[in-house]
Protein backbone atom coordinates (compact mmCIF):
# COMPACT_ATOMS: atom_id res chain seq x y z
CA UNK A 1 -79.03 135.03 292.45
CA UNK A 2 -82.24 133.54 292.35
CA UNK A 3 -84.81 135.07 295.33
CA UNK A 4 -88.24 134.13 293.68
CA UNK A 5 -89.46 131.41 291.71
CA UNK A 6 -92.68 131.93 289.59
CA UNK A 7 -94.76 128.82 288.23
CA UNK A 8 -97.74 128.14 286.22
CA UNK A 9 -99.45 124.79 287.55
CA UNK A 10 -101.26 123.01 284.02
CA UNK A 11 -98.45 121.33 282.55
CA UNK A 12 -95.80 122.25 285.03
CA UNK A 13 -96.49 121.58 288.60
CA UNK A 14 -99.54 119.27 287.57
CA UNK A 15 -100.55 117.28 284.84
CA UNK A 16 -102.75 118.83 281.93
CA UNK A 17 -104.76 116.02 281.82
CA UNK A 18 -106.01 116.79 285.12
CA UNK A 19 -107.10 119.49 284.27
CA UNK A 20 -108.17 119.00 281.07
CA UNK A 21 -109.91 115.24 282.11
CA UNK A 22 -110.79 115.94 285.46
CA UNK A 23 -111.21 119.78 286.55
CA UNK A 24 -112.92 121.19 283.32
CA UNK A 25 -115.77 118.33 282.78
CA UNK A 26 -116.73 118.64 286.15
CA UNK A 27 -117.11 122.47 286.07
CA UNK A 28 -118.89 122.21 282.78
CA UNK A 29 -121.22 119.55 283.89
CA UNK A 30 -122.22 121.71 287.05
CA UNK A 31 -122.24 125.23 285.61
CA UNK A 32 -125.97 125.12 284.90
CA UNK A 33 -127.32 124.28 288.27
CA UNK A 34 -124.55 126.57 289.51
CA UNK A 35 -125.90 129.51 288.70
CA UNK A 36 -129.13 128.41 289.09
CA UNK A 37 -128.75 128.22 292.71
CA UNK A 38 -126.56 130.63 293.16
CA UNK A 39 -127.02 133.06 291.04
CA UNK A 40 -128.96 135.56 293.47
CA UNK A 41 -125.88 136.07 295.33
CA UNK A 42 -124.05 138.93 294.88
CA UNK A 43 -120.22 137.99 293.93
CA UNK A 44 -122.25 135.47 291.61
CA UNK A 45 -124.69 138.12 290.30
CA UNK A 46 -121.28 140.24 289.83
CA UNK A 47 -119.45 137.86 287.57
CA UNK A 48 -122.67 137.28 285.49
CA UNK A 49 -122.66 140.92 285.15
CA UNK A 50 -118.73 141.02 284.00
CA UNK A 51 -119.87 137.93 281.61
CA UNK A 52 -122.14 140.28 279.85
CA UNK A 53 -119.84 142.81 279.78
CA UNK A 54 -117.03 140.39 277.89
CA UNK A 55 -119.85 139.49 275.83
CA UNK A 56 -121.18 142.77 275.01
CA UNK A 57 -124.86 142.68 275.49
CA UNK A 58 -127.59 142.02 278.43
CA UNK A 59 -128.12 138.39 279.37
CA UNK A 60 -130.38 136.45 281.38
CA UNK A 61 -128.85 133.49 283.39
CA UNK A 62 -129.45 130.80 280.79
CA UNK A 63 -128.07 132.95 278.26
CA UNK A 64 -124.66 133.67 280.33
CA UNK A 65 -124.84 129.70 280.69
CA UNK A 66 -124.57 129.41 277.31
CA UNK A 67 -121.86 132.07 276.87
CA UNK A 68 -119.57 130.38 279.33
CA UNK A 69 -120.08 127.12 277.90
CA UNK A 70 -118.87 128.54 274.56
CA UNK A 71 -115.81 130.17 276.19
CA UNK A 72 -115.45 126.71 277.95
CA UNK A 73 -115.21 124.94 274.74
CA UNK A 74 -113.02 127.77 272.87
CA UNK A 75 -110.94 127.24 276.33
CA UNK A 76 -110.91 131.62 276.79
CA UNK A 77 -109.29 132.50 279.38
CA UNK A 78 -111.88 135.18 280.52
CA UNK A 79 -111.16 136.24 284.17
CA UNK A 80 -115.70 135.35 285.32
CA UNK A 81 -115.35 132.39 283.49
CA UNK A 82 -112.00 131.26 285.68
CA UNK A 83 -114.05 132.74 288.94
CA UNK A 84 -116.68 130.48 288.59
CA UNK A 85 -114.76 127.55 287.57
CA UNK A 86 -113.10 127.96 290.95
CA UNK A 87 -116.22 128.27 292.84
CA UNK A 88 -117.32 124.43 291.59
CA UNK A 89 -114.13 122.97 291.63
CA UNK A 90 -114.25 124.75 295.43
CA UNK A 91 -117.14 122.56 296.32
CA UNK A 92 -115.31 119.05 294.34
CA UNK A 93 -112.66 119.44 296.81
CA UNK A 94 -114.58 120.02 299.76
CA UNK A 95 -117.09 117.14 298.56
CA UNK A 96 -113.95 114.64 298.16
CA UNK A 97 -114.58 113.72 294.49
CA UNK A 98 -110.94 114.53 293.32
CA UNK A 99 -107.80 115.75 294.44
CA UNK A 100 -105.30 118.10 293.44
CA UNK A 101 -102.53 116.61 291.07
CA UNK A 102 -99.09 117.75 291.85
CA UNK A 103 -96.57 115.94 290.20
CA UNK A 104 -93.92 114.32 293.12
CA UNK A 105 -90.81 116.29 291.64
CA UNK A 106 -92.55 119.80 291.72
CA UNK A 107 -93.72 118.94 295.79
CA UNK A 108 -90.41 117.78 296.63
CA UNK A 109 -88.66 120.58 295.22
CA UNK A 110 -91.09 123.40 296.09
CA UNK A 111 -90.38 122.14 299.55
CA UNK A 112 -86.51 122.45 299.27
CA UNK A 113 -86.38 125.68 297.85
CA UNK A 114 -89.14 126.92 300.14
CA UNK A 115 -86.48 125.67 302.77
CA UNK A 116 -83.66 127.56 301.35
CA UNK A 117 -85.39 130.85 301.16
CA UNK A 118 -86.47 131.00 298.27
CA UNK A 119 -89.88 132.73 297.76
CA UNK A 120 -92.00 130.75 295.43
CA UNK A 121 -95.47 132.26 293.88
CA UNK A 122 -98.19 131.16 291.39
CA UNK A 123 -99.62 132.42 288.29
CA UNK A 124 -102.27 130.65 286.47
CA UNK A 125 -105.06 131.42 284.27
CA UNK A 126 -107.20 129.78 286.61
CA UNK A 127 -108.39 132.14 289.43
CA UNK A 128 -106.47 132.25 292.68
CA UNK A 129 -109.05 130.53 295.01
CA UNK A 130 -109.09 127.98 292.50
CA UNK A 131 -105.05 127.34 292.60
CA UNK A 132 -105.22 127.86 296.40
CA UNK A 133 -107.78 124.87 296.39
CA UNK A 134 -105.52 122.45 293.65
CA UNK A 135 -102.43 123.11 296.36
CA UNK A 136 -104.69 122.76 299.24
CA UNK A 137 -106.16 119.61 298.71
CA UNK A 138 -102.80 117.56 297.37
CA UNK A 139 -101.28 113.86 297.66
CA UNK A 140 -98.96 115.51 299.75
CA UNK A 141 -101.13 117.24 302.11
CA UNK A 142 -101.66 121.13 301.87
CA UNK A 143 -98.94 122.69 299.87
CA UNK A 144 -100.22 126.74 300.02
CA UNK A 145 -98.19 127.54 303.18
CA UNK A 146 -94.74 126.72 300.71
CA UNK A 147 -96.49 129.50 298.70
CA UNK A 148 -95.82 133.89 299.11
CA UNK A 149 -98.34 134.41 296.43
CA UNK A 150 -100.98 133.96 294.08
CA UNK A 151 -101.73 135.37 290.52
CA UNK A 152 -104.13 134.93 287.93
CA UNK A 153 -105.56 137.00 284.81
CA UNK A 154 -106.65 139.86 286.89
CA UNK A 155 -102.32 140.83 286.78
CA UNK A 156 -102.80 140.35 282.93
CA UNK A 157 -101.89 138.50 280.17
CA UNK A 158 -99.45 135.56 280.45
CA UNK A 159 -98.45 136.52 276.87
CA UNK A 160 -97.67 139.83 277.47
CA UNK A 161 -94.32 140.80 279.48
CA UNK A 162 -96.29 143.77 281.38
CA UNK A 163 -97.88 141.12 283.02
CA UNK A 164 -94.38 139.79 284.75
CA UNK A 165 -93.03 143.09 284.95
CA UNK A 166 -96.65 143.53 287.45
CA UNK A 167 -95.43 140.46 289.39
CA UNK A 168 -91.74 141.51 290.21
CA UNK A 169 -92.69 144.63 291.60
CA UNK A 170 -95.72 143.35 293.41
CA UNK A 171 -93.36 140.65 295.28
CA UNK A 172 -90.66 143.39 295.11
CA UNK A 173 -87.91 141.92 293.55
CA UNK A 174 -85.63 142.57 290.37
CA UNK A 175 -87.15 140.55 287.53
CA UNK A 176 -83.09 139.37 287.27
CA UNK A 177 -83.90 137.88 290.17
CA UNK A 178 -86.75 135.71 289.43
CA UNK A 179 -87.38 132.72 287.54
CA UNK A 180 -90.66 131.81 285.99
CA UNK A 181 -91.51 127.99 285.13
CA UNK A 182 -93.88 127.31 281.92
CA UNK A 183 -94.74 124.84 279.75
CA UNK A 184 -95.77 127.19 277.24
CA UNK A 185 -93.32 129.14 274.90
CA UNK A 186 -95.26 132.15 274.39
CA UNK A 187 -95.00 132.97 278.25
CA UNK A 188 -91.57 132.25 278.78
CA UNK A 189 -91.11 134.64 276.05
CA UNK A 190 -93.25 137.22 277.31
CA UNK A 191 -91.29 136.74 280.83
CA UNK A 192 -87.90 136.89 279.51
CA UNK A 193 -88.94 139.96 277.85
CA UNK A 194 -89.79 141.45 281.29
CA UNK A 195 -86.07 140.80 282.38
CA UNK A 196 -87.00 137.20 283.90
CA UNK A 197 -85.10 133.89 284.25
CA UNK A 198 -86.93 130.91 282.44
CA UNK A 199 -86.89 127.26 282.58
CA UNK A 200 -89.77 125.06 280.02
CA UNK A 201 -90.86 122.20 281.55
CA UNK A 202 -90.99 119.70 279.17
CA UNK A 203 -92.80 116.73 280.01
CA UNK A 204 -94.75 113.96 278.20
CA UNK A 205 -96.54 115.59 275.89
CA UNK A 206 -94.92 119.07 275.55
CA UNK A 207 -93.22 120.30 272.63
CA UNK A 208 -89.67 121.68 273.21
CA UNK A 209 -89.22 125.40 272.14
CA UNK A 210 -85.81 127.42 271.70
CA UNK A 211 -84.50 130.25 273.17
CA UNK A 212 -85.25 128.80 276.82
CA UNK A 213 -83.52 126.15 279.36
CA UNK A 214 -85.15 123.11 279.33
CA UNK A 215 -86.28 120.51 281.84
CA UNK A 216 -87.71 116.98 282.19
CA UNK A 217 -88.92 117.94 285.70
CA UNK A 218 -88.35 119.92 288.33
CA UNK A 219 -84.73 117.92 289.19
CA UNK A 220 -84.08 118.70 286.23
CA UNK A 221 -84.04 122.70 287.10
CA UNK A 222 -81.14 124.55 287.39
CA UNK A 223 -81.16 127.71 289.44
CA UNK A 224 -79.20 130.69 287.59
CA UNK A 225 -76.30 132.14 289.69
């Protein structure tokens, strides 16, 4: 029986091109000025420091700018980049100039099984304030009180099944009895490796893979008994 569900968001619960169109322009056009007026303050000044780090050599702030615009364009999942991503798109939100896209399927049926008892978590590349503000600011009003949990690359990996073995026992359930939604086949792998349920999403756009149960949306999901 099914007592957690686990989904990524791009791809899944929201369209890629929203992210991809929408969320990632505006961070990159913004980054600059970003840190240029914010970078005296410290959880700023700290993920400039862990940019450096990833990087592997001293950099001023125009420098780091440069860095993350490089990582932006080889779309890196580094865990400052994601951080300060959020922190823009944390100001778009507040500002009004977009809104976060959740598909009508995945609200509707986040709220049923949220009704049944089912607990229902996140995990995303992007950075948990960053999901928080895509659920908080939706069509369909504020979604994060349907949610038990947030993770992001600070568990790990999405690749690698240590990272999904991390999430079961931090929500404290068998991995038998969760279910992880992707888009992506390398991370349903990597969850079914952990001992997880899986479902792809397949919608426009995504390529089918084997191995996993497939849906069109989330009506389309079947819970395993």
């Amino acid at each position: 029986m099914i007592r957690a569900i686990v989904t990524d968001i791009e791809g899944t619960t929201s369209s890629i091109s929203f992210v991809h169109e929408v969320l990632f322009p505006y961070a990159r056009a913004r980054m600059a000025d970003f840190v240029r007026d914010h970078g005296t303050e410290p959880e700023v000044r700290a993920l400039l420091a862990q940019v450096a780090a990833e990087h592997g050599a001293e950099l001023d702030d125009e420098t780091a700018v440069a860095v993350l615009m490089r990582w932006m364009d080889e779309d890196r999942k580094a865990t400052p980049l994601k951080a300060l991503q959020g922190m823009i798109w944390a100001a778009g939100y507040a500002d009004g100039d977009f809104s976060g896209h959740v598909y009508p399927d995945a609200a509707e049926h986040l709220k049923a099984w949220h009704e049944a008892g089912i607990r229902l978590y996140v995990y995303s590349s992007g950075s948990v304030p960053a999901q928080q503000q895509l659920f908080g600011h939706t069509a369909w009003g504020n979604l994060n009180p349907l949610f038990s949990g947030y993770f992001d690359t600070r568990t790990g990996a999405k690749k690698e099944a240590a990272a999904y073995r991390a999430i079961a026992r931090e929500i404290g359930c068998d991995a038998g009895e969760c279910l992880f939604l992707s888009d992506i086949g390398a991370e349903l792998d990597a969850a079914r490796a952990a001992g997880m349920h899986t479902c792809q999403l397949v919608r426009e756009g995504t390529e089918p893979v084997d191995g996993h149960p497939r849906a069109a949306d989330f009506a389309g999901i079947t819970l395993p008994e």
